[in-house]
PDB file of N, CA and C in Angstrom:
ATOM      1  N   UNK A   1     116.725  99.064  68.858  1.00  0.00           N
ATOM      2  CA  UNK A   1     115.636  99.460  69.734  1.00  0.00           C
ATOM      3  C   UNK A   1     115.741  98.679  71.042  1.00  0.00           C
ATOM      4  N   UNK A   2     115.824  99.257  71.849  1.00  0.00           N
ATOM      5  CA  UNK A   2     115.769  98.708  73.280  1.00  0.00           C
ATOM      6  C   UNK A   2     114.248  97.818  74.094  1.00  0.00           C
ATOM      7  N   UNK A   3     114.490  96.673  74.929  1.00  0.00           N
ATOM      8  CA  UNK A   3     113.546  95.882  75.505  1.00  0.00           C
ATOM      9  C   UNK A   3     113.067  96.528  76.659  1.00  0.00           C
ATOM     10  N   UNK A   4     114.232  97.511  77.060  1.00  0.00           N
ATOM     11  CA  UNK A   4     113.796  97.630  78.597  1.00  0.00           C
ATOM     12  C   UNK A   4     112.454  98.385  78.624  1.00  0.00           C
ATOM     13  N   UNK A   5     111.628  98.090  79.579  1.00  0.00           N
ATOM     14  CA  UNK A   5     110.439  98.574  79.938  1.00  0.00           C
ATOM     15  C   UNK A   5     110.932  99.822  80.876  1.00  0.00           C
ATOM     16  N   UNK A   6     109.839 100.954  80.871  1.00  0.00           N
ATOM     17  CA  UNK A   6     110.748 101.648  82.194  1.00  0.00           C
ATOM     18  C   UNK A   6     109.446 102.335  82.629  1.00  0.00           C
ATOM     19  N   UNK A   7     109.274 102.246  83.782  1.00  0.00           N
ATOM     20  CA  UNK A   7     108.572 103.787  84.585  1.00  0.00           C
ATOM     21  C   UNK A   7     108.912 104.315  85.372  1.00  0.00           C
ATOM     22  N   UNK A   8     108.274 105.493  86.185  1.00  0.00           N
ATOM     23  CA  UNK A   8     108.272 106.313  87.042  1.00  0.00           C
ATOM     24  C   UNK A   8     107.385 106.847  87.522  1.00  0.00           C
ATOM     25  N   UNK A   9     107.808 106.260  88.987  1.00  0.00           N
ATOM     26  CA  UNK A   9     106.791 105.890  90.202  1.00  0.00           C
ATOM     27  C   UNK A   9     106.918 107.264  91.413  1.00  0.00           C
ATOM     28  N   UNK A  10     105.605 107.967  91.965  1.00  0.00           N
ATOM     29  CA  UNK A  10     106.182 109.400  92.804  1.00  0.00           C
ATOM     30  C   UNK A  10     105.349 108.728  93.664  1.00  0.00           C
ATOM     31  N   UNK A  11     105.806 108.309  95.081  1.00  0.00           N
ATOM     32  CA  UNK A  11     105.241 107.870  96.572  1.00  0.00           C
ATOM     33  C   UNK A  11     105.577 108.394  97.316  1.00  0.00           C
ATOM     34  N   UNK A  12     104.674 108.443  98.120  1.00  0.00           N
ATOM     35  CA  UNK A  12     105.265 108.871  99.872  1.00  0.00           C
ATOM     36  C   UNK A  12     106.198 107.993 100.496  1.00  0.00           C
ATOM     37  N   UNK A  13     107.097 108.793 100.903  1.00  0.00           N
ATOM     38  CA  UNK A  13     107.764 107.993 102.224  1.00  0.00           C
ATOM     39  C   UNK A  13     107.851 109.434 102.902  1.00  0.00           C
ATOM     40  N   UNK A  14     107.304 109.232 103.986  1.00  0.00           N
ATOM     41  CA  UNK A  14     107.712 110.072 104.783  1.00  0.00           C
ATOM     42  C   UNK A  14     108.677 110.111 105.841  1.00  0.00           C
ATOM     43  N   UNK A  15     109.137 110.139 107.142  1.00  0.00           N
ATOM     44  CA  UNK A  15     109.444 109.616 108.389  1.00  0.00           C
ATOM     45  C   UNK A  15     109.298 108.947 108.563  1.00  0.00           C
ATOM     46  N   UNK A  16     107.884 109.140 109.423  1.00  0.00           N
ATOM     47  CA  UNK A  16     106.976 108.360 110.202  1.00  0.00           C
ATOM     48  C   UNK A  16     105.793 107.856 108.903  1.00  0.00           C
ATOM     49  N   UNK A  17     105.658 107.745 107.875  1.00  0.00           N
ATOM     50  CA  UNK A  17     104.833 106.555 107.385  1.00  0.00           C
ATOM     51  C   UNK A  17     105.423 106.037 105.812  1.00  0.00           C
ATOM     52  N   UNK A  18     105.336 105.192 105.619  1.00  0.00           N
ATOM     53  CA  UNK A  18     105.481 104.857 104.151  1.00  0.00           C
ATOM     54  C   UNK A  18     104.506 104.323 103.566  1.00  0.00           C
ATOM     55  N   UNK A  19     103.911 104.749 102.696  1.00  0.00           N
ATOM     56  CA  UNK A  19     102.546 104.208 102.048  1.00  0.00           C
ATOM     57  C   UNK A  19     102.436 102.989 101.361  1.00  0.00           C
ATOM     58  N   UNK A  20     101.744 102.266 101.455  1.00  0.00           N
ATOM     59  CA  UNK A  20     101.672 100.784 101.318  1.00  0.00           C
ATOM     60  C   UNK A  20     101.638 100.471 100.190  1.00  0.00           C
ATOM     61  N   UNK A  21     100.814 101.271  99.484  1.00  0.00           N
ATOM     62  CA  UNK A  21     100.208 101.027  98.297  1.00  0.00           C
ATOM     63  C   UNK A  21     101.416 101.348  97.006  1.00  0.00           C
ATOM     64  N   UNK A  22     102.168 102.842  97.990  1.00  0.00           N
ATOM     65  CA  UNK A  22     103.235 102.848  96.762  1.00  0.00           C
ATOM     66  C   UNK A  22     104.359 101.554  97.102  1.00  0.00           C
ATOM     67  N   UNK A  23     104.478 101.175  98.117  1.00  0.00           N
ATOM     68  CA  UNK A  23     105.415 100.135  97.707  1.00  0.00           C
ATOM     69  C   UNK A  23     104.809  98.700  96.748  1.00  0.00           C
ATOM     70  N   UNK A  24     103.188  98.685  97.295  1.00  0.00           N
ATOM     71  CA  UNK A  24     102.853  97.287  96.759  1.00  0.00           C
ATOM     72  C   UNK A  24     102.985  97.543  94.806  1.00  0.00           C
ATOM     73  N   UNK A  25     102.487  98.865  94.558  1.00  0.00           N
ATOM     74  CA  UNK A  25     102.813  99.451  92.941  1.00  0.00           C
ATOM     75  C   UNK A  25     104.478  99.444  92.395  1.00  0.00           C
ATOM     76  N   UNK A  26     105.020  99.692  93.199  1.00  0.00           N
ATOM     77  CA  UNK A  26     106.670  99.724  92.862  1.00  0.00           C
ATOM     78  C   UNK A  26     107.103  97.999  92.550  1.00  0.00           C
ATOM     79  N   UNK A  27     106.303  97.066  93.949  1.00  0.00           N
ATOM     80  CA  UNK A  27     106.971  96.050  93.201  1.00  0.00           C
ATOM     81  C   UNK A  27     106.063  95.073  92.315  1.00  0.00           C
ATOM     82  N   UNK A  28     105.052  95.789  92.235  1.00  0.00           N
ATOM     83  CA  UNK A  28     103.934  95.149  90.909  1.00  0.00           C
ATOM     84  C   UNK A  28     104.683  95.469  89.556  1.00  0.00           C
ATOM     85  N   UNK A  29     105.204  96.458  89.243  1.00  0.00           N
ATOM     86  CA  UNK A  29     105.546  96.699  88.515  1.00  0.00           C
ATOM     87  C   UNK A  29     107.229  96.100  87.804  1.00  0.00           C
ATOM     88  N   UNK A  30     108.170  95.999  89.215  1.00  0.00           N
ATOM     89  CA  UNK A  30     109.417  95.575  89.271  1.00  0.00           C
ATOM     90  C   UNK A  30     109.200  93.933  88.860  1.00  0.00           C
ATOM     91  N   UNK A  31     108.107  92.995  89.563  1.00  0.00           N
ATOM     92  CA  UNK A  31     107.965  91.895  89.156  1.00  0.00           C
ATOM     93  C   UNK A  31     107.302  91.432  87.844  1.00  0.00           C
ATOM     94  N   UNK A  32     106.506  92.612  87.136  1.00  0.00           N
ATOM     95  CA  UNK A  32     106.620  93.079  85.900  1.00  0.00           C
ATOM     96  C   UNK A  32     107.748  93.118  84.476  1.00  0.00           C
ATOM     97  N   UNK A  33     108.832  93.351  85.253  1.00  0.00           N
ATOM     98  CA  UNK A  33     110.264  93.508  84.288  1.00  0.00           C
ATOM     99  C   UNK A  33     110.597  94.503  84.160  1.00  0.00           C
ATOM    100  N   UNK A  34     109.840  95.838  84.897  1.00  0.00           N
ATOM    101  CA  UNK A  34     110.102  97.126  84.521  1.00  0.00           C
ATOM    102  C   UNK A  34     111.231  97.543  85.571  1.00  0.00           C
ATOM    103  N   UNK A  35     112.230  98.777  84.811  1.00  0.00           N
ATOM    104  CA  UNK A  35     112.841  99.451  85.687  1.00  0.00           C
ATOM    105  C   UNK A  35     112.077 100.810  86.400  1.00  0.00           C
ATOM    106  N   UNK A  36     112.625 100.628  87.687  1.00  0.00           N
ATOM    107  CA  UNK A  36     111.744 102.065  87.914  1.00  0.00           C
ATOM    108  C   UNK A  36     112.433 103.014  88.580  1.00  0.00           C
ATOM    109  N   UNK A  37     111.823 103.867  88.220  1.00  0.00           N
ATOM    110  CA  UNK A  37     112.624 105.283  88.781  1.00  0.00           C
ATOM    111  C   UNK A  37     111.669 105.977  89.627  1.00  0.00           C
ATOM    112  N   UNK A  38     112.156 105.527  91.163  1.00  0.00           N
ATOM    113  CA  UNK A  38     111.600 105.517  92.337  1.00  0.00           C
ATOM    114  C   UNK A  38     111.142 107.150  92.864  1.00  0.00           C
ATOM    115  N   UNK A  39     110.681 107.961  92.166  1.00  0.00           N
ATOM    116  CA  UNK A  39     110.860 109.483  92.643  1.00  0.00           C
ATOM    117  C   UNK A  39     109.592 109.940  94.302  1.00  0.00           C
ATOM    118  N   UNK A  40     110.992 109.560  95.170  1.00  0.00           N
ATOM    119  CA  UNK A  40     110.261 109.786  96.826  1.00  0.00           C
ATOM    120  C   UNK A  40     109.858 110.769  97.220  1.00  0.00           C
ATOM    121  N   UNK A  41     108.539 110.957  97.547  1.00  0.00           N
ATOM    122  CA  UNK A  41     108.044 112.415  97.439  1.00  0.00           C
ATOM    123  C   UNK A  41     108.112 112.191 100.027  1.00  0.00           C
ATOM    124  N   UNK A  42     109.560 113.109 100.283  1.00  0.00           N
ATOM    125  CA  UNK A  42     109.705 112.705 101.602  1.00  0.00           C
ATOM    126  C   UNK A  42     109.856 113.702 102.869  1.00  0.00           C
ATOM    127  N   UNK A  43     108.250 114.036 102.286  1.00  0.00           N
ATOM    128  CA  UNK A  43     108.167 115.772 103.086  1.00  0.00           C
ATOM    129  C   UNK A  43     106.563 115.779 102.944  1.00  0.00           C
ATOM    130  N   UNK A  44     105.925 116.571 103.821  1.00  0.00           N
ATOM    131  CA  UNK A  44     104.349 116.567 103.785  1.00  0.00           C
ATOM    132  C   UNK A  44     104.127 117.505 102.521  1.00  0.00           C
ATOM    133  N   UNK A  45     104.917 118.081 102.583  1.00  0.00           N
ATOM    134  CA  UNK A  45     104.503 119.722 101.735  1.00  0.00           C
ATOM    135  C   UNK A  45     105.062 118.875 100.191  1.00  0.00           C
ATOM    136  N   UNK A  46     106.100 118.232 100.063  1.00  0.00           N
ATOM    137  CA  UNK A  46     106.655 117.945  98.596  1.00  0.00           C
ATOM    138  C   UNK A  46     105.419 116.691  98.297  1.00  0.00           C
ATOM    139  N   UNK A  47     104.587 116.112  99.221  1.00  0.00           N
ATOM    140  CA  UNK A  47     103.058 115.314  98.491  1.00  0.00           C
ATOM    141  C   UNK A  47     102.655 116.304  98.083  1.00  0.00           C
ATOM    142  N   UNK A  48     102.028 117.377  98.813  1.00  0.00           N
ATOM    143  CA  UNK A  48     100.947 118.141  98.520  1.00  0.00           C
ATOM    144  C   UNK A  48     100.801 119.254  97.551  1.00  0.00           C
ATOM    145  N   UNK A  49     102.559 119.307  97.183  1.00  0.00           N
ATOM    146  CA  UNK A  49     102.885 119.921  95.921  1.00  0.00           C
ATOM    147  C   UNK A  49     102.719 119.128  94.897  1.00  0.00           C
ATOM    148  N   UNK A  50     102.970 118.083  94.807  1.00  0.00           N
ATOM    149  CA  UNK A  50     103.117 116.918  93.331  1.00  0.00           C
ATOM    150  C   UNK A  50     101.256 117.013  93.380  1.00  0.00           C
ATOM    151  N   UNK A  51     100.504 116.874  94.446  1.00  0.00           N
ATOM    152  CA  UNK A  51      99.378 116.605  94.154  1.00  0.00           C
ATOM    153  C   UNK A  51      98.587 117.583  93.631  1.00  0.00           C
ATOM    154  N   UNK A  52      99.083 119.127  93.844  1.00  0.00           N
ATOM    155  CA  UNK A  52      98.452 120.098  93.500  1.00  0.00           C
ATOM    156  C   UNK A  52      99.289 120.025  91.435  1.00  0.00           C
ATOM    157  N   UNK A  53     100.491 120.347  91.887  1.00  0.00           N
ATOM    158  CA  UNK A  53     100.654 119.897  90.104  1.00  0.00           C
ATOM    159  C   UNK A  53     100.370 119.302  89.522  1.00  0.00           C
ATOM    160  N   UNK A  54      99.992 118.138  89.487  1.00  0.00           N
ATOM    161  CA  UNK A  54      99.522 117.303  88.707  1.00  0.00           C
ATOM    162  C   UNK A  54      98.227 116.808  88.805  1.00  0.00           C
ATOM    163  N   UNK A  55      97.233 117.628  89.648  1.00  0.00           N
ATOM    164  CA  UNK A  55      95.820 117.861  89.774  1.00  0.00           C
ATOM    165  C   UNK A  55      95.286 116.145  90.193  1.00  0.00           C
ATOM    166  N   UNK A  56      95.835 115.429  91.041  1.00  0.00           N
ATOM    167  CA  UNK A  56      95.393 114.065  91.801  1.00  0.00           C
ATOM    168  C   UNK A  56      95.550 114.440  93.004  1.00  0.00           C
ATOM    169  N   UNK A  57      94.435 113.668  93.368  1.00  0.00           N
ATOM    170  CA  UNK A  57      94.410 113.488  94.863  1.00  0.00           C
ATOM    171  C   UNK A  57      94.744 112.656  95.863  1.00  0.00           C
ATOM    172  N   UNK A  58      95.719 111.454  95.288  1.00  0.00           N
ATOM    173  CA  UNK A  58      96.576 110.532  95.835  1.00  0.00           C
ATOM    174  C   UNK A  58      97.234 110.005  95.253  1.00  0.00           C
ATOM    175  N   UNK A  59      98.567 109.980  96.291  1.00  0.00           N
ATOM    176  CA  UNK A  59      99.799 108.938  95.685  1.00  0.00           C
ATOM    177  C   UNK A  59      99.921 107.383  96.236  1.00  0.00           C
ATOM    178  N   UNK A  60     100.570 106.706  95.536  1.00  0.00           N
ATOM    179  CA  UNK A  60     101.533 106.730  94.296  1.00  0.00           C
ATOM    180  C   UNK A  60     101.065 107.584  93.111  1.00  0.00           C
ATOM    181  N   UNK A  61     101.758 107.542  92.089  1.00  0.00           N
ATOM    182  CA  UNK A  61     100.963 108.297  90.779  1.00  0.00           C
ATOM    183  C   UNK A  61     102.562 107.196  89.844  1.00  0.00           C
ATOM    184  N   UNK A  62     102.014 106.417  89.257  1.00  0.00           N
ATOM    185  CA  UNK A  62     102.836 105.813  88.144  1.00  0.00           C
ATOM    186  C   UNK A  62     102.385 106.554  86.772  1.00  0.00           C
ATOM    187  N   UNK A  63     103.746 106.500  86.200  1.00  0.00           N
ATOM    188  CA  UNK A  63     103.526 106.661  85.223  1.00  0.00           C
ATOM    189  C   UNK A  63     104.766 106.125  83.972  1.00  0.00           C
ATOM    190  N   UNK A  64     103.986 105.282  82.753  1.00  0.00           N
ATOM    191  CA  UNK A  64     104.838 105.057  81.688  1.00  0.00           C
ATOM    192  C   UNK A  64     105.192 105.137  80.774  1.00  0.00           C
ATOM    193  N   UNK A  65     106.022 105.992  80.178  1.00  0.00           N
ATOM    194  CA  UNK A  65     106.042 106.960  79.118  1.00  0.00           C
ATOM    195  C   UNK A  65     105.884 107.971  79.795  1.00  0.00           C
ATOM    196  N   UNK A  66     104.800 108.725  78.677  1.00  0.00           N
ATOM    197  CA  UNK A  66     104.431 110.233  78.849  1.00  0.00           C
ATOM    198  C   UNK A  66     103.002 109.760  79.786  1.00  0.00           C
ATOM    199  N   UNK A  67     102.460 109.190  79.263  1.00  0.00           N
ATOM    200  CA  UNK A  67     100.834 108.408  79.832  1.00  0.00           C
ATOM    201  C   UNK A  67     100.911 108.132  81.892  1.00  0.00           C
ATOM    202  N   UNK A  68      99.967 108.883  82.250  1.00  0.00           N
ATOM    203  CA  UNK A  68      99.833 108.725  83.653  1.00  0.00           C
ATOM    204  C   UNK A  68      98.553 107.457  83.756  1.00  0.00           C
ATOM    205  N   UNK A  69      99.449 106.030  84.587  1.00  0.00           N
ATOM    206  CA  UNK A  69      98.299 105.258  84.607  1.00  0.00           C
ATOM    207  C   UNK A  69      97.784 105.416  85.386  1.00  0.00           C
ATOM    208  N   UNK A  70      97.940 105.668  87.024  1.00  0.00           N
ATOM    209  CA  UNK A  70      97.311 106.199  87.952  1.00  0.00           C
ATOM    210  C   UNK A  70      98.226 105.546  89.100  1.00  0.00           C
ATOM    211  N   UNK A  71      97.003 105.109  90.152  1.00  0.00           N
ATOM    212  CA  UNK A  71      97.335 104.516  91.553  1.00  0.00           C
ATOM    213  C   UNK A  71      97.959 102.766  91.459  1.00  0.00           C
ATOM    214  N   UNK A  72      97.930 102.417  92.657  1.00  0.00           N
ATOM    215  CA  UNK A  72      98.376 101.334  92.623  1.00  0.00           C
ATOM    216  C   UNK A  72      97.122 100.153  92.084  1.00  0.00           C
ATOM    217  N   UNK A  73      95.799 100.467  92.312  1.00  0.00           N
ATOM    218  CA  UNK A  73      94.863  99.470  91.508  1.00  0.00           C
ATOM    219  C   UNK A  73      95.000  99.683  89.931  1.00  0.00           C
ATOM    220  N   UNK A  74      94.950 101.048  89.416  1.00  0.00           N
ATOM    221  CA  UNK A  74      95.129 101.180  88.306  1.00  0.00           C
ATOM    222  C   UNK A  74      96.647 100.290  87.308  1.00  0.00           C
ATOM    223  N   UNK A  75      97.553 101.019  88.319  1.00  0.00           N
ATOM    224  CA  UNK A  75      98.834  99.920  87.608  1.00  0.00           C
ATOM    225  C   UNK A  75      98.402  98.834  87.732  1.00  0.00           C
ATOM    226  N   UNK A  76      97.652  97.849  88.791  1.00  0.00           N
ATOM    227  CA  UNK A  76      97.373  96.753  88.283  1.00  0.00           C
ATOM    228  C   UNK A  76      96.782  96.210  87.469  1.00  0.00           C
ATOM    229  N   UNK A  77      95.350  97.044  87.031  1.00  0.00           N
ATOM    230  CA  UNK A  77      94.434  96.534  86.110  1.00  0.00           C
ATOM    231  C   UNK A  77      95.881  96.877  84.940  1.00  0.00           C
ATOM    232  N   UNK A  78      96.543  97.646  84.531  1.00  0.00           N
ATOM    233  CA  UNK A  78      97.166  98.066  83.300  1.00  0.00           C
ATOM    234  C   UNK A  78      98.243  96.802  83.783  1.00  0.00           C
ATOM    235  N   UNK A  79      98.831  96.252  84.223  1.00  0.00           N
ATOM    236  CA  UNK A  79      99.905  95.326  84.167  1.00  0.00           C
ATOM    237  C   UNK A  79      99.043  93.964  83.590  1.00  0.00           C
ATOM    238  N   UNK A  80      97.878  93.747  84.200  1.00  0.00           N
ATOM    239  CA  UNK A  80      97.270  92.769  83.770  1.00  0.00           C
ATOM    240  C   UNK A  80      96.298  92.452  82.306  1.00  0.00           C
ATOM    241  N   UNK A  81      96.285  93.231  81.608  1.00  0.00           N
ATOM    242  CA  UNK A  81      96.193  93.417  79.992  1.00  0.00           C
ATOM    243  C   UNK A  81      97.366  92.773  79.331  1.00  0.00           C
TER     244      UNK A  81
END
């Protein structure tokens, strides 16, 4: 059975902005021990698609396992348990 921890993290980067919050969640999580699988959402329309699929209204959106923990406060309260 394997140690590695793993998630997967969907943020904006756009051009012109990169969202703060998904980077401050990417490396909450990396300083965590987890690997992550960075999925860059780097187009206005490819946010507003992930957000309409998956029925949230802001990114980041982590998630580990199958289980969606949420935003970047949420990964924190869940890292800190």
């Amino acid at each position: 059975m394997s140690d590695t921890k793993s998630a997967t993290i969907y943020r904006m980067v756009l051009p012109d902005h990169v969202c703060p919050f998904g980077v401050r969640a990417k490396g909450l999580l990396e300083g965590a021990g987890y690997a992550v699988d960075d999925q860059q959402l780097t187009t206005r329309d490819a946010v507003d698609s992930f957000m309409a699929e998956h029925g949230v209204s802001t990114t980041p959106q982590v998630y580990i396992g199958a289980t969606c923990v949420g935003g970047c406060d949420e990964t924190e309260s869940y890292l800190a348990r």
